[in-house]
Protein backbone atom coordinates (compact mmCIF):
# COMPACT_ATOMS: atom_id res chain seq x y z
CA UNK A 1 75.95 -54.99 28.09
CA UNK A 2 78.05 -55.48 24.75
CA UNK A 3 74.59 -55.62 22.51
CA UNK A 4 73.16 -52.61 24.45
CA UNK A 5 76.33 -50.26 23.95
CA UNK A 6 76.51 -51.33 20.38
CA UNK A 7 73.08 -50.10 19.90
CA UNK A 8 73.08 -46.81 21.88
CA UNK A 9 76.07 -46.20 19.38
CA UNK A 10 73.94 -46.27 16.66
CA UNK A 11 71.69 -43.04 18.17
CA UNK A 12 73.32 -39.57 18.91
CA UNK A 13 72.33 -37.71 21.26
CA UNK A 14 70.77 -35.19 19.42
CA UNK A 15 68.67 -37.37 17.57
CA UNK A 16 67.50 -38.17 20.83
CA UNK A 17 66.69 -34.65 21.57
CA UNK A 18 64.95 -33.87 18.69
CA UNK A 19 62.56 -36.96 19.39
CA UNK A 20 61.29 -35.74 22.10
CA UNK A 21 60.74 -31.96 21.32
CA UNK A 22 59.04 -33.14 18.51
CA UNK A 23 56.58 -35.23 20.48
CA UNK A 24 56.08 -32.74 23.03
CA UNK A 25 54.85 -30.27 20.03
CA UNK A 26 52.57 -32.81 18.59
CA UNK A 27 50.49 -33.31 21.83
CA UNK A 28 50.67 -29.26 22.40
CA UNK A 29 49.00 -29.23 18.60
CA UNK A 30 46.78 -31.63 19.18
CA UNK A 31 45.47 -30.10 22.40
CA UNK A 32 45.09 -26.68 20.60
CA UNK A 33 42.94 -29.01 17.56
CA UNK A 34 40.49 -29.85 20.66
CA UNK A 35 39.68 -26.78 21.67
CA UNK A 36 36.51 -25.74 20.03
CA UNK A 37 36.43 -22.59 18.27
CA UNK A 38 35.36 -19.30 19.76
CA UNK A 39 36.21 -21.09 23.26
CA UNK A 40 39.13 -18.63 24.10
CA UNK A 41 37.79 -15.65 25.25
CA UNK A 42 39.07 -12.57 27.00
CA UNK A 43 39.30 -12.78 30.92
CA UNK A 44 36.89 -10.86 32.22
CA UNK A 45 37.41 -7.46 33.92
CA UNK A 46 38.64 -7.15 38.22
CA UNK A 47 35.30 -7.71 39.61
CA UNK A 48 33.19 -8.90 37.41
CA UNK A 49 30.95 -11.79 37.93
CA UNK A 50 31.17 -14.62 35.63
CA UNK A 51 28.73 -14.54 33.39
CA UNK A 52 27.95 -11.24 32.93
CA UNK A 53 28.78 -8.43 30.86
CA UNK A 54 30.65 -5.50 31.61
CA UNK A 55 28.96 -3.67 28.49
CA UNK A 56 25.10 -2.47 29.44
CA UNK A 57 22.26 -3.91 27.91
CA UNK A 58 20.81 -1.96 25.01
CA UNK A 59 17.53 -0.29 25.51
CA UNK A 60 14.71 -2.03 24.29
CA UNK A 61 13.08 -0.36 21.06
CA UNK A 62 9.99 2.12 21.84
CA UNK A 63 6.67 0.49 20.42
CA UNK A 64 5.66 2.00 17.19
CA UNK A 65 2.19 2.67 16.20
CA UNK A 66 0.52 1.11 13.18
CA UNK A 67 -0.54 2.42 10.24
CA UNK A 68 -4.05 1.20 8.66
CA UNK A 69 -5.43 2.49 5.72
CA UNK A 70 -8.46 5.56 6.60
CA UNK A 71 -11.80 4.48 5.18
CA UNK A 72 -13.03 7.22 2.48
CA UNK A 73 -15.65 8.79 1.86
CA UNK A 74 -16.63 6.44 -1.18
CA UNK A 75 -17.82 3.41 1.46
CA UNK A 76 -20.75 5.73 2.71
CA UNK A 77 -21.93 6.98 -0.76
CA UNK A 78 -25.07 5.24 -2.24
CA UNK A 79 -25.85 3.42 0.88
CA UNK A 80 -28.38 3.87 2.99
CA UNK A 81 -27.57 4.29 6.19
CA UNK A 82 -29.98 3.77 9.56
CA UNK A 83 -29.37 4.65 13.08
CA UNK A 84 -28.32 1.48 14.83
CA UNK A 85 -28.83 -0.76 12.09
CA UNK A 86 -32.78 0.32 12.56
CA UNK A 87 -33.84 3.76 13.14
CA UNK A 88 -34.36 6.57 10.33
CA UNK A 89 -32.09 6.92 7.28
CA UNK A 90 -29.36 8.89 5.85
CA UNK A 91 -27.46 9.21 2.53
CA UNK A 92 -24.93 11.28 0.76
CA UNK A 93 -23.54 12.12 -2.22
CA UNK A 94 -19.88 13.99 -3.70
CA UNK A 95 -20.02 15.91 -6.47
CA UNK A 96 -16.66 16.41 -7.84
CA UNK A 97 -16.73 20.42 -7.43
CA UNK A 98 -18.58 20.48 -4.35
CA UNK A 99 -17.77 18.41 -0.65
CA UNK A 100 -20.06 15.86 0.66
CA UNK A 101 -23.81 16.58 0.71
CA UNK A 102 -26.65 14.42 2.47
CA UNK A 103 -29.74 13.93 -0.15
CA UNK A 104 -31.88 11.87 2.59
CA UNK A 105 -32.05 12.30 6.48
CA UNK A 106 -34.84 11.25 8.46
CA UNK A 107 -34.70 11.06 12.10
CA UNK A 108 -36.65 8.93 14.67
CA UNK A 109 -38.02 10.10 18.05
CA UNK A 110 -40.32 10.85 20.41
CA UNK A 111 -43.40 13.39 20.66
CA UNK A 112 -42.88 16.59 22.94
CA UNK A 113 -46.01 16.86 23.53
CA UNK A 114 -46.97 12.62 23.82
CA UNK A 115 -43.79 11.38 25.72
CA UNK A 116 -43.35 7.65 24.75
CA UNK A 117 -45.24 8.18 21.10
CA UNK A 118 -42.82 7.68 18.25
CA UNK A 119 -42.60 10.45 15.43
CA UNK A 120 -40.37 10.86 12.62
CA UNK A 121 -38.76 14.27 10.95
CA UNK A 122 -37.66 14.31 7.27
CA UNK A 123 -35.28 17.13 6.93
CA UNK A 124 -34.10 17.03 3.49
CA UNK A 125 -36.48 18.36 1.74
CA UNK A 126 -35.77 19.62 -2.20
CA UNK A 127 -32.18 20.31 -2.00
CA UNK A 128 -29.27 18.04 -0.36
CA UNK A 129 -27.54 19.81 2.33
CA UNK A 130 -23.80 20.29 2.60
CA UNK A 131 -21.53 18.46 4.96
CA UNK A 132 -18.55 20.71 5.67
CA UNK A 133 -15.27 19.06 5.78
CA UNK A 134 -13.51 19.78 9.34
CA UNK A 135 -10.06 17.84 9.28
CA UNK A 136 -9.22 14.54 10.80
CA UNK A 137 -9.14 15.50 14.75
CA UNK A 138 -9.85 11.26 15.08
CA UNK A 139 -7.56 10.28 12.69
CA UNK A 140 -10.72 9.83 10.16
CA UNK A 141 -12.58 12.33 7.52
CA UNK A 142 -15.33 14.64 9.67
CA UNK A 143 -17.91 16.64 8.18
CA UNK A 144 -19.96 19.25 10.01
CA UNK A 145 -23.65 19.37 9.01
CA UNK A 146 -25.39 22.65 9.90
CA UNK A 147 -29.18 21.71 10.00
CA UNK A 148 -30.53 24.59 11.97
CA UNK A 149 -32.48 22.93 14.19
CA UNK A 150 -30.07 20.14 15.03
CA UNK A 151 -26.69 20.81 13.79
CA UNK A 152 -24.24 17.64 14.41
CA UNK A 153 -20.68 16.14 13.29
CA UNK A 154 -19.85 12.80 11.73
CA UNK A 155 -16.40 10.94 10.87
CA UNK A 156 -16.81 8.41 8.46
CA UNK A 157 -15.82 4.59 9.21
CA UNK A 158 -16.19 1.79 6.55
CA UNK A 159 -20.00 1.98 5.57
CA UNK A 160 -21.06 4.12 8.54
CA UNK A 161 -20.31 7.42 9.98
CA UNK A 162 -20.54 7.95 13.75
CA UNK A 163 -23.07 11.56 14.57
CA UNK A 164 -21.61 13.52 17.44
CA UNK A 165 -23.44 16.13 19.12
CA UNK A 166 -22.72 17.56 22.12
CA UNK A 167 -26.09 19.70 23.10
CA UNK A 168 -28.02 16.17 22.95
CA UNK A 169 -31.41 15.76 21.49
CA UNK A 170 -33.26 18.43 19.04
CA UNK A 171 -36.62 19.33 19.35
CA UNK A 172 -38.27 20.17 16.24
CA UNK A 173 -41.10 22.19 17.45
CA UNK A 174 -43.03 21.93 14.24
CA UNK A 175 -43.10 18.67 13.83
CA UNK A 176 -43.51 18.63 17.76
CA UNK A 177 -40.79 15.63 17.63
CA UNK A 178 -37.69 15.79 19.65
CA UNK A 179 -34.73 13.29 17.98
CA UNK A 180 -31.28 12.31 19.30
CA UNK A 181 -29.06 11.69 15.75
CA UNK A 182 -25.72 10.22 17.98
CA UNK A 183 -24.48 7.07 17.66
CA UNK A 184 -23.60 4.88 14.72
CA UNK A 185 -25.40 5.34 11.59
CA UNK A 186 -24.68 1.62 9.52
CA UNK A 187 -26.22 -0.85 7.39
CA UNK A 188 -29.62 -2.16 8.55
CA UNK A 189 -28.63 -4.66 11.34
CA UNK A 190 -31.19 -7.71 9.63
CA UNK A 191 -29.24 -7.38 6.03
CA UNK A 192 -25.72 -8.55 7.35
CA UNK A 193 -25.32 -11.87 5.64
CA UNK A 194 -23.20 -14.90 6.97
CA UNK A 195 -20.24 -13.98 4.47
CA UNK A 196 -20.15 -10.23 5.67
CA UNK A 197 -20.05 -11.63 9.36
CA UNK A 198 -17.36 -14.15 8.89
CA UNK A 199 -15.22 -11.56 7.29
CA UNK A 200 -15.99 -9.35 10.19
CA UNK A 201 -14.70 -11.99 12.49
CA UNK A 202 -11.25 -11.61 10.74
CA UNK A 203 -11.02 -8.07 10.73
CA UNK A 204 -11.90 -7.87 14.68
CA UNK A 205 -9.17 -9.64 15.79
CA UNK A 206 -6.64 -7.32 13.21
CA UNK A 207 -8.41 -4.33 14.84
CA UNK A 208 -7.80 -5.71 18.21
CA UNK A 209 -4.26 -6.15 17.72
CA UNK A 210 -3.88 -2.52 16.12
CA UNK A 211 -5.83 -1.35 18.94
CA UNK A 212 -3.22 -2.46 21.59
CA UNK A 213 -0.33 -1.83 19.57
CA UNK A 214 -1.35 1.65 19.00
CA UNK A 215 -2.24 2.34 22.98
CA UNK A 216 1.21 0.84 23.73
CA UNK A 217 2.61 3.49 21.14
CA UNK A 218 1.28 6.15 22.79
CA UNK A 219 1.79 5.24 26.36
CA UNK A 220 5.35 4.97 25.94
CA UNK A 221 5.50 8.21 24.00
CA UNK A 222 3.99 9.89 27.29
CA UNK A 223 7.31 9.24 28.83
CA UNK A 224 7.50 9.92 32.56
CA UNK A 225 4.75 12.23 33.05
CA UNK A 226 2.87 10.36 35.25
CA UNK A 227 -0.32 12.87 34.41
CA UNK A 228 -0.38 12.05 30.94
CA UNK A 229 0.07 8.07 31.40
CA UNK A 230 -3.11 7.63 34.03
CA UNK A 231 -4.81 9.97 31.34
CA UNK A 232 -4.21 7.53 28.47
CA UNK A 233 -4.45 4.40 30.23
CA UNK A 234 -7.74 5.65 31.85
CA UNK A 235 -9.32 6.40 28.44
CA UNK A 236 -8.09 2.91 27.03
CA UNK A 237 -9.69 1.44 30.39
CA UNK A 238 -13.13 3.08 29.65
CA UNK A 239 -13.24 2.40 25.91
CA UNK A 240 -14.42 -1.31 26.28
CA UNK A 241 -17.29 0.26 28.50
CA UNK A 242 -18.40 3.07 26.05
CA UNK A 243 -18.34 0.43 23.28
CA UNK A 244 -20.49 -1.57 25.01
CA UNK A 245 -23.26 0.89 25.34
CA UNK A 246 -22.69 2.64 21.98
CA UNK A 247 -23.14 -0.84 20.43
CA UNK A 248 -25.81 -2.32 22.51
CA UNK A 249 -29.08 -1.33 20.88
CA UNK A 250 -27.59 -1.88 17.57
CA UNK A 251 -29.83 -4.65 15.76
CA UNK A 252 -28.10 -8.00 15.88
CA UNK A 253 -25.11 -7.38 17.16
CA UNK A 254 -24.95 -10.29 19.22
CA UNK A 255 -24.67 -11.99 16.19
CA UNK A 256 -22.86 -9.65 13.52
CA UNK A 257 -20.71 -7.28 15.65
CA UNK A 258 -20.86 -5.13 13.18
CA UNK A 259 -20.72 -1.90 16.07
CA UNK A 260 -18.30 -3.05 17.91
CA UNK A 261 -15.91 -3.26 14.94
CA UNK A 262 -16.09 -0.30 13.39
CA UNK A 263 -15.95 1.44 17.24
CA UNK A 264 -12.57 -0.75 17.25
CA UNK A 265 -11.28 0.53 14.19
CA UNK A 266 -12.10 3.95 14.93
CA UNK A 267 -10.61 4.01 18.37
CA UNK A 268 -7.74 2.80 16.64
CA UNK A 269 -7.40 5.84 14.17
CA UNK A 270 -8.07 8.08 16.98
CA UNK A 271 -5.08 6.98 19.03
CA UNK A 272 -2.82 7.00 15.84
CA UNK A 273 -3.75 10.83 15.34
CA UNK A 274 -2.82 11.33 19.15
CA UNK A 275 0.35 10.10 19.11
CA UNK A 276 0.90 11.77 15.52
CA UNK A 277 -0.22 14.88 17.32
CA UNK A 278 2.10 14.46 20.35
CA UNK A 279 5.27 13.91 18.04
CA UNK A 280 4.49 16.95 16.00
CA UNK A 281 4.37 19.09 19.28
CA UNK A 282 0.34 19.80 19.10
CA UNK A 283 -0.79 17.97 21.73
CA UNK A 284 -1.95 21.19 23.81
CA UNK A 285 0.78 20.66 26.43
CA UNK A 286 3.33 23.27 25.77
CA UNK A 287 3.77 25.38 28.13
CA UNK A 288 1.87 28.77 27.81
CA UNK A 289 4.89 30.88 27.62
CA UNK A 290 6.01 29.10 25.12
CA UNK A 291 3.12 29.51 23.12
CA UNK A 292 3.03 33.01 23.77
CA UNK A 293 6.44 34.08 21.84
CA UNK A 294 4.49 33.89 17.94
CA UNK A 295 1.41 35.23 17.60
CA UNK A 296 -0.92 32.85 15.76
CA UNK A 297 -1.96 33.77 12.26
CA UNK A 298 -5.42 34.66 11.68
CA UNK A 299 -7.83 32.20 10.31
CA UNK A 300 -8.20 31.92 6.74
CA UNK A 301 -11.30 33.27 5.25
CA UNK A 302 -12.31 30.27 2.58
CA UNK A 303 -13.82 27.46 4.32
CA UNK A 304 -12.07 23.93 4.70
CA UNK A 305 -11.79 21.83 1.09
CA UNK A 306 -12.40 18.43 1.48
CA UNK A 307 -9.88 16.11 0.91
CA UNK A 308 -9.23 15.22 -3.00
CA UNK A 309 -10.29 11.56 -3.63
């Protein structure tokens, strides 16, 4: 008992003390060195459920349409042109101070007066005939050409232009031939090389994706008028349908596609200018007395300029 008093002697009290605060902070440091960072975090709100936010989720982004660069007029010029890749022939020229002009059209079709005997009907004869420029109501160039016995409408695609005519065949009593001009007017179906169709292949699945990304666009932009979203998907729904019979007596296109592309890329175009139509408020949707308050402005006299090149 002598040694241990003589030692106790030797250490105060409050050395004693501070000993053991100061080993009590250490371990509190040393726990707060553990703790990895970002793991303190803010007790949730009364009634929350662990794991979730109290802050709503941000509304996903509306999809966007894309933008692909509109073939020109320059990919139809000098070529000549046949009705699914085999039938007749067209070709056009642009001088610079006029719009486009066709210097070749002949048309394939049947006999009025022989049903099933093939005829044929060159209508250009000395001087081209004009092609009106009409605006881009598919997102693409059209031209109205006013043959008098079988006016029609084109919009050009890459090397091809797609004839629209709503009154159906001509007959050209003269030449007692009656001719259909619709459908896609392209390169002759037997002179697509392996080169053109593997490039083709790549561009398909680009026009694909553009295709969807541009329906999605405009779906969404329909918002909840129910009307308007059956319309648009029902249209998309039929498209693979109409492209199937536009493109089916093409020549070769089981083994080119060639049709089915350029329908592809036009369809895409065409639901670009919708949507661009719907977001500029000329869609055709208004209500009618809203259209009503401004009197439209007459139609200017001059015809349609094409577009500069």
């Amino acid at each position: 008992m002598t040694k241990i008093s003589a030692r106790l002697k030797y250490f105060p009290l409050t050395t004693l003390v501070a000993a053991v605060l100061a080993g009590f902070f250490c371990e509190t440091s040393a726990r707060a060195q553990l703790m990895l960072p970002g793991a303190l975090q803010a007790a949730p709100p009364a009634g929350a459920e662990p794991g979730n936010s109290s802050q709503p989720a941000p509304a996903p982004a509306k999809p966007k349409p894309v933008a692909e660069k509109r073939p020109d007029e320059a990919a139809i010029l000098g070529r000549d042109l046949s009705q699914n890749g085999s039938a007749g022939s067209i070709a056009f020229q642009m001088p610079s101070s006029k719009g486009l002009e066709v210097t070749r059209l002949s048309l394939l079709g049947e006999a009025i007066s022989h049903p099933g005997e093939q005829c044929r009907v060159d209508v250009v004869a000395d001087a081209p005939i004009d092609a009106k420029f009409s605006g881009r109501p598919n997102g693409v160039a059209r031209y109205d050409v006013a043959i008098e016995a079988c006016p029609f409408s084109l919009d050009v695609l890459e090397g091809a232009v797609l004839v629209m005519r709503a009154e159906g065949a001509c007959d050209f009593a003269a030449a007692d031939c009656r001719v259909d001009p619709t459908g896609l007017w392209g390169p002759a179906g037997n002179a697509i090389d392996p080169a053109q169709i593997k490039q083709m292949e790549r561009e398909r699945g680009r026009a694909e994706t553009s295709m969807r990304a541009n329906y999605h666009a405009l779906a969404a932009s329909a918002g909840k008028d129910k009307a308007a979203i059956k319309r648009i998907a029902g249209e998309q729904a039929g498209f693979s349908s109409a492209r199937e019979v536009m493109c089916r007596n093409y020549l070769r296109e089981e083994a080119h596609g060639f049709c089915a592309l350029r329908m592809t890329q036009a369809r895409v175009f065409a639901l670009r200018a919708e949507f661009d139509a719907k977001a500029k408020g000329d869609d055709g949707e208004k209500p009618l007395r809203a259209a009503m308050k401004k009197k439209p402005r007459p139609a200017p006299a001059a015809a349609a300029e094409p577009p500069p090149n």
